[in-house]
PDB file of N, CA and C in Angstrom:
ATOM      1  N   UNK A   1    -164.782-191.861  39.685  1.00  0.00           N
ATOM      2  CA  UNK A   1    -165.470-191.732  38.427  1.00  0.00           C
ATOM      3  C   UNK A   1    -166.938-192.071  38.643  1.00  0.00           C
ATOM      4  N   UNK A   2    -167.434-191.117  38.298  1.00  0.00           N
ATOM      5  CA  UNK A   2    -169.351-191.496  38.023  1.00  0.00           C
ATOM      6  C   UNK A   2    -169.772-192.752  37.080  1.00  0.00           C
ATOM      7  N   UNK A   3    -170.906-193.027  37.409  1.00  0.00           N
ATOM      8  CA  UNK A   3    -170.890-194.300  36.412  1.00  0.00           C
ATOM      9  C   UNK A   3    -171.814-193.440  34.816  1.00  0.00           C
ATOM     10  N   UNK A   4    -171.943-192.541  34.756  1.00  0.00           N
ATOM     11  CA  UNK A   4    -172.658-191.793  33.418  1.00  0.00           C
ATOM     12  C   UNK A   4    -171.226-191.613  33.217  1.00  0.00           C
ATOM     13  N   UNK A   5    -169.659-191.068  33.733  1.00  0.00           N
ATOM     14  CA  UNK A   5    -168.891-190.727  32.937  1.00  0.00           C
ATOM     15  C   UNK A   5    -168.219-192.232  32.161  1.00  0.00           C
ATOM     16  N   UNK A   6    -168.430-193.320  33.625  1.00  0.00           N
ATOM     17  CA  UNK A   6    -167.904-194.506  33.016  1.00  0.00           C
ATOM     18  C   UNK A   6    -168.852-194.639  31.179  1.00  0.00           C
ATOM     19  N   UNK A   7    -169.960-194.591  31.336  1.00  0.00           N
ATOM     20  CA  UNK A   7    -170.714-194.969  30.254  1.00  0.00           C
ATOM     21  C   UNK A   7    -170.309-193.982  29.017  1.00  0.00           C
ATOM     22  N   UNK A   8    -169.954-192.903  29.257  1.00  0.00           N
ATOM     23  CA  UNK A   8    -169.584-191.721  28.288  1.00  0.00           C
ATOM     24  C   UNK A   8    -168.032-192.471  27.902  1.00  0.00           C
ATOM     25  N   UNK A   9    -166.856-192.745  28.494  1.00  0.00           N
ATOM     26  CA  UNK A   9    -165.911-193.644  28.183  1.00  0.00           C
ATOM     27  C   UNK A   9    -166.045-194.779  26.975  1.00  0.00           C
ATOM     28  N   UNK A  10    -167.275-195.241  27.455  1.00  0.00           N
ATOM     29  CA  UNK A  10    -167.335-196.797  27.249  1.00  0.00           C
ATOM     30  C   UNK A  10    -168.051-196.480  25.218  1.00  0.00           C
ATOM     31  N   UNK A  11    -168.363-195.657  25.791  1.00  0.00           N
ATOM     32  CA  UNK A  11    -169.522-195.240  24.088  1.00  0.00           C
ATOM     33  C   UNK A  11    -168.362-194.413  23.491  1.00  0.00           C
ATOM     34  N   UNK A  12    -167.727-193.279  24.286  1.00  0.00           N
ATOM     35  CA  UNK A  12    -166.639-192.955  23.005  1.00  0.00           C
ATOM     36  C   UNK A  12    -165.930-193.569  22.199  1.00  0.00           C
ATOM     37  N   UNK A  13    -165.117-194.558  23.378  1.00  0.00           N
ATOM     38  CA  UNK A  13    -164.161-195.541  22.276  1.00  0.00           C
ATOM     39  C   UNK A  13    -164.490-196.511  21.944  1.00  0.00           C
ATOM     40  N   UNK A  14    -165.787-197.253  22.103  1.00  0.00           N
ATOM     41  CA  UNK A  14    -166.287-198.562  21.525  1.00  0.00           C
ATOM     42  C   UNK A  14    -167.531-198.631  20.868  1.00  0.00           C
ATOM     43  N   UNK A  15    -168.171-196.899  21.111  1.00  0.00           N
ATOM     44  CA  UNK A  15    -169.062-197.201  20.011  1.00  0.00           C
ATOM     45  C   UNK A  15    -170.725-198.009  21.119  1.00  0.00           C
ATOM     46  N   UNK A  16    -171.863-196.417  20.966  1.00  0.00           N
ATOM     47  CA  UNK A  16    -172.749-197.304  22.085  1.00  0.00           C
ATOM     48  C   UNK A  16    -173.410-197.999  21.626  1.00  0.00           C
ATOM     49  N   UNK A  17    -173.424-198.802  20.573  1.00  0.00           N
ATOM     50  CA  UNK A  17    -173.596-200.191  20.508  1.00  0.00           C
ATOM     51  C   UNK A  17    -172.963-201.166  20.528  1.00  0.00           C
ATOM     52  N   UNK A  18    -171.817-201.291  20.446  1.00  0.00           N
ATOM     53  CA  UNK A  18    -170.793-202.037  20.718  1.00  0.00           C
ATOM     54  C   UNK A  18    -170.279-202.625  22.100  1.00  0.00           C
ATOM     55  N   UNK A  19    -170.413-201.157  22.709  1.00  0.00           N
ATOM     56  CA  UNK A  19    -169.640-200.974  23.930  1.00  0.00           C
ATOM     57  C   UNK A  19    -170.744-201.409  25.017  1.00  0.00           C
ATOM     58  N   UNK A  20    -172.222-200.815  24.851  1.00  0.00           N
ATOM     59  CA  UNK A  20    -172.998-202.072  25.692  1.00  0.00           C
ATOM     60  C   UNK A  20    -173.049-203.004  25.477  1.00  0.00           C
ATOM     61  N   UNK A  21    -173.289-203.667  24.290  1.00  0.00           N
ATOM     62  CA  UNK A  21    -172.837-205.374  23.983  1.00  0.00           C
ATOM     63  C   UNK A  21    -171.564-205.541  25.165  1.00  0.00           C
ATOM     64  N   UNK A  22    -170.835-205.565  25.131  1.00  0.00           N
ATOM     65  CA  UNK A  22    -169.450-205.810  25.536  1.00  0.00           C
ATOM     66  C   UNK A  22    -169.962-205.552  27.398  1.00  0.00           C
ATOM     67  N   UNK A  23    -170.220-204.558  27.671  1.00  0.00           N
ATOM     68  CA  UNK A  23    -170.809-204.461  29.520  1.00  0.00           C
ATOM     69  C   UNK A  23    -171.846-205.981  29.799  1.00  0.00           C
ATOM     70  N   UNK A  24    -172.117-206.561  28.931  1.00  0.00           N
ATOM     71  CA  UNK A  24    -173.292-207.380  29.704  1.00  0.00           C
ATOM     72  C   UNK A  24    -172.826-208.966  29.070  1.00  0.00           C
ATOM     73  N   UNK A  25    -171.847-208.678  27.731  1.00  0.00           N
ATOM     74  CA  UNK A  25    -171.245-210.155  27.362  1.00  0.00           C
ATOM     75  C   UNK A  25    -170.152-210.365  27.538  1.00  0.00           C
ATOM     76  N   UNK A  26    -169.367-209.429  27.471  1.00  0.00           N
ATOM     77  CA  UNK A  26    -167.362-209.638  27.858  1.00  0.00           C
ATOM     78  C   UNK A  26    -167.138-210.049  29.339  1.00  0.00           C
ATOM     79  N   UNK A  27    -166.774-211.319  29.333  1.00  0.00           N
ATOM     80  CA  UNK A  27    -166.202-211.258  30.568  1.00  0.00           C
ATOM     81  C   UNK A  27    -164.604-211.002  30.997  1.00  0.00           C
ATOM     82  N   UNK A  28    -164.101-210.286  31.768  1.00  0.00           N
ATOM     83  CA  UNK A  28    -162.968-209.445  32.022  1.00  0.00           C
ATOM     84  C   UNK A  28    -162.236-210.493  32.894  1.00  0.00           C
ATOM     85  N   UNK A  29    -161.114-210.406  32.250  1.00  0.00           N
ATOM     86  CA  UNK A  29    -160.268-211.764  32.465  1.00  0.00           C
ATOM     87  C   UNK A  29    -159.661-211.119  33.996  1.00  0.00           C
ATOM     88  N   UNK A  30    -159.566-210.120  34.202  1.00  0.00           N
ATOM     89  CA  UNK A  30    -158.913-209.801  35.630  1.00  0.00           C
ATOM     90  C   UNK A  30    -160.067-210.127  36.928  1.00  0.00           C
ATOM     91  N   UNK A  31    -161.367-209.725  36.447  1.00  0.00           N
ATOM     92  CA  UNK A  31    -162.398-209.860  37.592  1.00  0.00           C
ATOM     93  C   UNK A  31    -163.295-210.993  37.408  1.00  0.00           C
ATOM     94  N   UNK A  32    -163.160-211.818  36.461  1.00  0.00           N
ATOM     95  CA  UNK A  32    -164.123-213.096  36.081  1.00  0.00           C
ATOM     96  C   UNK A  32    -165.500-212.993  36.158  1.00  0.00           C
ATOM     97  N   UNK A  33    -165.955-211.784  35.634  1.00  0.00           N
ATOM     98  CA  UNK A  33    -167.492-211.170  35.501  1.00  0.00           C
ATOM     99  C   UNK A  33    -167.280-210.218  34.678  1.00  0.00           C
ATOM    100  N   UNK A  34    -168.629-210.140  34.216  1.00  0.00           N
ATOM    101  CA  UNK A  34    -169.052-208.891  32.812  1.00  0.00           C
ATOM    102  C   UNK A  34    -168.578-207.707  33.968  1.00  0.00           C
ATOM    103  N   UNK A  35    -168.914-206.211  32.875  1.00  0.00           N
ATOM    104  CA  UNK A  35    -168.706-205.038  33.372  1.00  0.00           C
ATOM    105  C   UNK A  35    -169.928-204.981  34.102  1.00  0.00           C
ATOM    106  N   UNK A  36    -171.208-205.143  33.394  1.00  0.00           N
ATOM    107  CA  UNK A  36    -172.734-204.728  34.043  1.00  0.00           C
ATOM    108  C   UNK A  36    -172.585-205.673  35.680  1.00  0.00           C
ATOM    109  N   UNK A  37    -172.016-207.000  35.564  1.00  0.00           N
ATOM    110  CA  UNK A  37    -171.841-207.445  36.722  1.00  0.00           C
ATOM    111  C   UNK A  37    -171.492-207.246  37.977  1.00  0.00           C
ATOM    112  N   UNK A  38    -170.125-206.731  37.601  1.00  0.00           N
ATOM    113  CA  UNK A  38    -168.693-206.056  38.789  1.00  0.00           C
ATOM    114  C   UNK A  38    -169.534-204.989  38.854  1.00  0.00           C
ATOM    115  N   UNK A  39    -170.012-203.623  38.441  1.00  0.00           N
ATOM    116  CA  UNK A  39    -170.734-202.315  38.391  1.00  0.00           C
ATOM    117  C   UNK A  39    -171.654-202.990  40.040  1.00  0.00           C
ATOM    118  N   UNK A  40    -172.555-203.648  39.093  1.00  0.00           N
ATOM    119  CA  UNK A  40    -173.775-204.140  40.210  1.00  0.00           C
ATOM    120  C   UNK A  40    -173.410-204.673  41.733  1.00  0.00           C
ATOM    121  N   UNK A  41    -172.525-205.336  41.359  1.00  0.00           N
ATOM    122  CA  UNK A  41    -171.821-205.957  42.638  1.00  0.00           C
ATOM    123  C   UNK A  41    -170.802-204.856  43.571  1.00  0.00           C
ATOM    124  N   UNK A  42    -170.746-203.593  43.210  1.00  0.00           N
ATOM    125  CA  UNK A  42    -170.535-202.430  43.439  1.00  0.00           C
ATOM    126  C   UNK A  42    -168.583-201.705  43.347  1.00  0.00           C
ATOM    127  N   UNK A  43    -168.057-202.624  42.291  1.00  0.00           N
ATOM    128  CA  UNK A  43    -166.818-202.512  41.995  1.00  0.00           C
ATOM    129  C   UNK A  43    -166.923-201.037  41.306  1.00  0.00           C
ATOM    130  N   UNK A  44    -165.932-200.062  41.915  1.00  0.00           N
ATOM    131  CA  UNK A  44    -165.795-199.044  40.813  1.00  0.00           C
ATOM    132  C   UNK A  44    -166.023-198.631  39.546  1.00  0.00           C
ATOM    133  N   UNK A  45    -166.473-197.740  39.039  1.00  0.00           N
ATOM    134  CA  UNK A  45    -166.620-197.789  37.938  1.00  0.00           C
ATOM    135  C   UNK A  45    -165.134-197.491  37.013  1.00  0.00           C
ATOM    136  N   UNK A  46    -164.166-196.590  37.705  1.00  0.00           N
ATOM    137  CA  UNK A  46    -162.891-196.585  36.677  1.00  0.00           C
ATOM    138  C   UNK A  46    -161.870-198.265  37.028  1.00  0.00           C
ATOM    139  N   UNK A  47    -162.595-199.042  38.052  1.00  0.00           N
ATOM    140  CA  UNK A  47    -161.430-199.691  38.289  1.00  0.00           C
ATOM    141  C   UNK A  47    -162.317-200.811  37.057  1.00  0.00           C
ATOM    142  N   UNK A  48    -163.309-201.132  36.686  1.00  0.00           N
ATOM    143  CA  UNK A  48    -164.182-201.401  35.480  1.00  0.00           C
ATOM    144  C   UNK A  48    -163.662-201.033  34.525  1.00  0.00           C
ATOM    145  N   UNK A  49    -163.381-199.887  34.172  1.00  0.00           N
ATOM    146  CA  UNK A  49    -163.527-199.039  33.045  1.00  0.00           C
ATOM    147  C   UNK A  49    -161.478-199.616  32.755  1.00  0.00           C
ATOM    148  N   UNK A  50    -160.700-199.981  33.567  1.00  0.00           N
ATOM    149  CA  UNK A  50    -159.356-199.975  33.648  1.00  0.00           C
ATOM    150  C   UNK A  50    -159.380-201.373  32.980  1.00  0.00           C
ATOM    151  N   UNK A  51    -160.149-202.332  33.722  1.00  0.00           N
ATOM    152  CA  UNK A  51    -160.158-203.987  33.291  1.00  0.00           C
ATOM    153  C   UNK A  51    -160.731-204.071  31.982  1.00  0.00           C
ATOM    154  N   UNK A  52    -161.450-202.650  31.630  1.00  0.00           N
ATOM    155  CA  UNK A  52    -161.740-203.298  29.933  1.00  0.00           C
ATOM    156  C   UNK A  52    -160.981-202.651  28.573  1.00  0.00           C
ATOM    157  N   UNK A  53    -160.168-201.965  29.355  1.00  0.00           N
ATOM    158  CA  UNK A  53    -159.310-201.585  28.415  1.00  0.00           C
ATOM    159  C   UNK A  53    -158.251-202.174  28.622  1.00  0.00           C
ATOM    160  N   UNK A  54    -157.826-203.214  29.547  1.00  0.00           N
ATOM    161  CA  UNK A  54    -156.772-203.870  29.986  1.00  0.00           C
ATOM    162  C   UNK A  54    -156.741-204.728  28.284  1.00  0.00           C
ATOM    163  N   UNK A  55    -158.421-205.311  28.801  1.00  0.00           N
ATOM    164  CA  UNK A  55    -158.669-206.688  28.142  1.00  0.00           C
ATOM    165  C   UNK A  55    -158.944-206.061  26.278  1.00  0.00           C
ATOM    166  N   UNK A  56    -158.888-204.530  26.215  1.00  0.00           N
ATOM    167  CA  UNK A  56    -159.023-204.651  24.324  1.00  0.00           C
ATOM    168  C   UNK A  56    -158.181-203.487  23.867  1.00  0.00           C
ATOM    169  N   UNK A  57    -157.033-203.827  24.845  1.00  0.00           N
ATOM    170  CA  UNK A  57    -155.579-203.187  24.483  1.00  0.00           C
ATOM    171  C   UNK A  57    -155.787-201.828  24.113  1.00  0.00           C
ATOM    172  N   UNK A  58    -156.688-200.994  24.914  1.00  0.00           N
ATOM    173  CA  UNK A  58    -156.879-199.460  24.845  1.00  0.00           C
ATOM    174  C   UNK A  58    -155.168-198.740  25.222  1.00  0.00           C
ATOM    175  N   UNK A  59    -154.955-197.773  24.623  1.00  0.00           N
ATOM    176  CA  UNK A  59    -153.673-197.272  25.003  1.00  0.00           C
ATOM    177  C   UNK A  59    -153.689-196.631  26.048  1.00  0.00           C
ATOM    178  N   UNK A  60    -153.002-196.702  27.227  1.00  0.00           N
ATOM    179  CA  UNK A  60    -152.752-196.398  27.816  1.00  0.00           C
ATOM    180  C   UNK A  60    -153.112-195.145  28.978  1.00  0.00           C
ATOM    181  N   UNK A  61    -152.781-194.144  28.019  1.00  0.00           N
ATOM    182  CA  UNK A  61    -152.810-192.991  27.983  1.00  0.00           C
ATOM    183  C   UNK A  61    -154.473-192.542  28.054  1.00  0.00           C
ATOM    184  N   UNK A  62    -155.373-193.434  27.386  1.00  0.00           N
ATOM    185  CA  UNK A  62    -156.866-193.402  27.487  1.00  0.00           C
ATOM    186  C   UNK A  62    -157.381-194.008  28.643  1.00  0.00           C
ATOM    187  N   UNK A  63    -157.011-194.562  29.396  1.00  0.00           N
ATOM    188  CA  UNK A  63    -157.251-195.098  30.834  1.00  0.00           C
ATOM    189  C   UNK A  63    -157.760-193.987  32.105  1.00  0.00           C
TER     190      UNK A  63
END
């Protein structure tokens, strides 16, 4: 996954104000760092995009 599609993800279902709030303040209980963090530190962007829908009970099927 590209990180513009990660960001296209992240703004559909959370809304791009919301959903950047959430990349730079949520910290993701599986990786113990924000999204903008893990990204930078060069973690995938769908394996990102997987831990934050882990953490706000996205269905499944949207993963």
């Amino acid at each position: 996954m590209r990180l513009t599609e990660f960001h296209e993800l992240v703004d559909g279902r959370f809304g791009s104000m919301r959903g950047r709030s959430m990349l730079v303040d949520h910290v993701l209980s599986s990786m113990g760092r924000t999204a903008a963090q893990a990204i930078e530190a060069g973690v995938e962007p769908r394996d990102v995009w997987r831990a934050l829908c882990a953490d706000f009970d996205v269905p499944r099927e949207e993963w």
